[in-house]
C-alpha atoms as a PDB file:
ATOM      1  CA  UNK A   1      52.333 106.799 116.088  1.00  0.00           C
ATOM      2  CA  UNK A   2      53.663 103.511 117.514  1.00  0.00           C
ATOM      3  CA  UNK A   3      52.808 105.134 121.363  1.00  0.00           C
ATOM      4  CA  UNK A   4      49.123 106.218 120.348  1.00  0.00           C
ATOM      5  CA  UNK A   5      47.991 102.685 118.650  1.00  0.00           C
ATOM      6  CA  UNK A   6      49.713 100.511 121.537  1.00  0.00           C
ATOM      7  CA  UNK A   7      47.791 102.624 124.189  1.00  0.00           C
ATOM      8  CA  UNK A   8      44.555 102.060 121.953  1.00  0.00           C
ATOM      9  CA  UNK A   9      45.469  98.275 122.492  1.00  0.00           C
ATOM     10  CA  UNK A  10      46.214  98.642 125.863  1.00  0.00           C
ATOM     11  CA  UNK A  11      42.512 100.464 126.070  1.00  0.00           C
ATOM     12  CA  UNK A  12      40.728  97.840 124.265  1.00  0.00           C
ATOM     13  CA  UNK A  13      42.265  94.875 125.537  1.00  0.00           C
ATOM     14  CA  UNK A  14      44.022  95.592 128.790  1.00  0.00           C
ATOM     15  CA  UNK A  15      40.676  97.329 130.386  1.00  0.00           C
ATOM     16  CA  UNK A  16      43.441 100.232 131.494  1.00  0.00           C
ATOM     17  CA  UNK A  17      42.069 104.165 131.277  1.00  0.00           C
ATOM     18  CA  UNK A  18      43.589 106.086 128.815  1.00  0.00           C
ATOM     19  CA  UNK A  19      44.595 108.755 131.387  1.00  0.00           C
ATOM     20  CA  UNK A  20      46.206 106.773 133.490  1.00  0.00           C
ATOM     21  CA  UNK A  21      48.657 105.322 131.042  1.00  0.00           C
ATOM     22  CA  UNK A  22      51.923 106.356 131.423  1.00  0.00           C
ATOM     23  CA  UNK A  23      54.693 104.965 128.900  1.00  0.00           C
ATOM     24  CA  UNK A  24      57.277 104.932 132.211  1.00  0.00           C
ATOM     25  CA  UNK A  25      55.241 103.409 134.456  1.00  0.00           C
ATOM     26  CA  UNK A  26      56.236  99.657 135.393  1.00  0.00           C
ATOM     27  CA  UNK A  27      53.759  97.327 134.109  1.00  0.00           C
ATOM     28  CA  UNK A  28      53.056  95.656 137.644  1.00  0.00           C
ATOM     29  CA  UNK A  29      51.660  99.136 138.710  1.00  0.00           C
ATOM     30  CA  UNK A  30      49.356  99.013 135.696  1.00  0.00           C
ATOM     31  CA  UNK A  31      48.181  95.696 137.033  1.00  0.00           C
ATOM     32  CA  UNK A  32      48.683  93.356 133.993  1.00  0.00           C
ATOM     33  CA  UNK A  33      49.423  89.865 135.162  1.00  0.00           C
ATOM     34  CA  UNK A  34      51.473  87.834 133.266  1.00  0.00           C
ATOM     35  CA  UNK A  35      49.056  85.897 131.377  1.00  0.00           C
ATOM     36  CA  UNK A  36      47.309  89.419 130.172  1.00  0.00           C
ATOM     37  CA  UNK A  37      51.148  90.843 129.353  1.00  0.00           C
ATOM     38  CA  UNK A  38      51.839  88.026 127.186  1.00  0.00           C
ATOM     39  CA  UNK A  39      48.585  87.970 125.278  1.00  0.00           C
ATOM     40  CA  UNK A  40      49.308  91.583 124.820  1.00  0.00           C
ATOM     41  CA  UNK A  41      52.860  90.820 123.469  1.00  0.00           C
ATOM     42  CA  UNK A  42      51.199  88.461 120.932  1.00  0.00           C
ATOM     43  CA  UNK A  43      48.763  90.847 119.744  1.00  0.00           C
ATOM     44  CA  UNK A  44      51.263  93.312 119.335  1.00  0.00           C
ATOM     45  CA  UNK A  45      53.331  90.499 116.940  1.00  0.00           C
ATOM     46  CA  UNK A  46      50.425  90.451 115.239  1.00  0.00           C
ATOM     47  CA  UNK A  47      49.778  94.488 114.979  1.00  0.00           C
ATOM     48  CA  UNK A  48      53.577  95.211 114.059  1.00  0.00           C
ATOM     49  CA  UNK A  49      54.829  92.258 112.368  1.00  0.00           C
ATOM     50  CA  UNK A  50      57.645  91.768 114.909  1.00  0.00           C
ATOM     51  CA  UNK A  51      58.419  88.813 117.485  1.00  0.00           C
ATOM     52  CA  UNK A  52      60.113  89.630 120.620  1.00  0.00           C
ATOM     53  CA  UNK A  53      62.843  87.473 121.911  1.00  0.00           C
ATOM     54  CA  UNK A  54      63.117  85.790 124.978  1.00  0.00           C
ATOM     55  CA  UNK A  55      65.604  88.209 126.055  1.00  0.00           C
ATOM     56  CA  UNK A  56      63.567  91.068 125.309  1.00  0.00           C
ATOM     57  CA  UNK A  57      60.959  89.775 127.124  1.00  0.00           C
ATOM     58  CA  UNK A  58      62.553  89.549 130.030  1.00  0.00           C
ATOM     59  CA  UNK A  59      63.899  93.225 129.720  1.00  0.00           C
ATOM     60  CA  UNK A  60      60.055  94.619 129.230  1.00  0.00           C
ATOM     61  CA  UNK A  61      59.603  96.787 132.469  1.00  0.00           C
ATOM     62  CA  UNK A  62      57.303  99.273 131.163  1.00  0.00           C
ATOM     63  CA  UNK A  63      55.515  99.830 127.562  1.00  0.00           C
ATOM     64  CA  UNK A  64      57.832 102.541 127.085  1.00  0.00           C
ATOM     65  CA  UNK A  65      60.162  99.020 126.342  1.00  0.00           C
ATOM     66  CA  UNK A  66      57.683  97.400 124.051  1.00  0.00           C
ATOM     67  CA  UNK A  67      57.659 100.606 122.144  1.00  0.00           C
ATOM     68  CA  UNK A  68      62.153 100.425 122.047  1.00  0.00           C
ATOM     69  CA  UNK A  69      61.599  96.663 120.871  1.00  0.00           C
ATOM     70  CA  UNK A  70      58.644  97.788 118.470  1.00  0.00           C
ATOM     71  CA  UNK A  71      61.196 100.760 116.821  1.00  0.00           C
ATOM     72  CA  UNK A  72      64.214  98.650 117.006  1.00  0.00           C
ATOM     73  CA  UNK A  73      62.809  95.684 114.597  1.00  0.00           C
ATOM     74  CA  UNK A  74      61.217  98.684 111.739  1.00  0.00           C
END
């Protein structure tokens, strides 16, 4: 569930296709700059009711990660 509603948000607000999202991919091949990754992060706050730490943050590599920090906090 968590995987199917972060790649609609990734859809509607990242401007990525939906079949060419892969969960293992490294965000920089997705081509999400920094300032799009973090207002991503902050929608997904919002979404989940969750805040990632800085040290999480820093650990994201791919959104297979924001879906381990997303399961790890419910």
């Amino acid at each position: 569930m968590i995987r199917e509603r972060l790649k609609e948000l990734a859809v509607e607000n990242l401007d990525l296709d939906p079949n060419e999202i892969d969960f293992d991919s490294k965000i920089s091949d997705l081509d999400i700059d920094s300032i799009d990754l973090v207002d991503f992060i902050m929608l997904i706050e919002d979404e989940y009711s969750v805040e990632f730490s800085d040290e999480e943050l820093d650990e994201i590599e791919t959104l297979a990660d924001i879906v381990s920090v997303i399961e790890s906090k419910n």
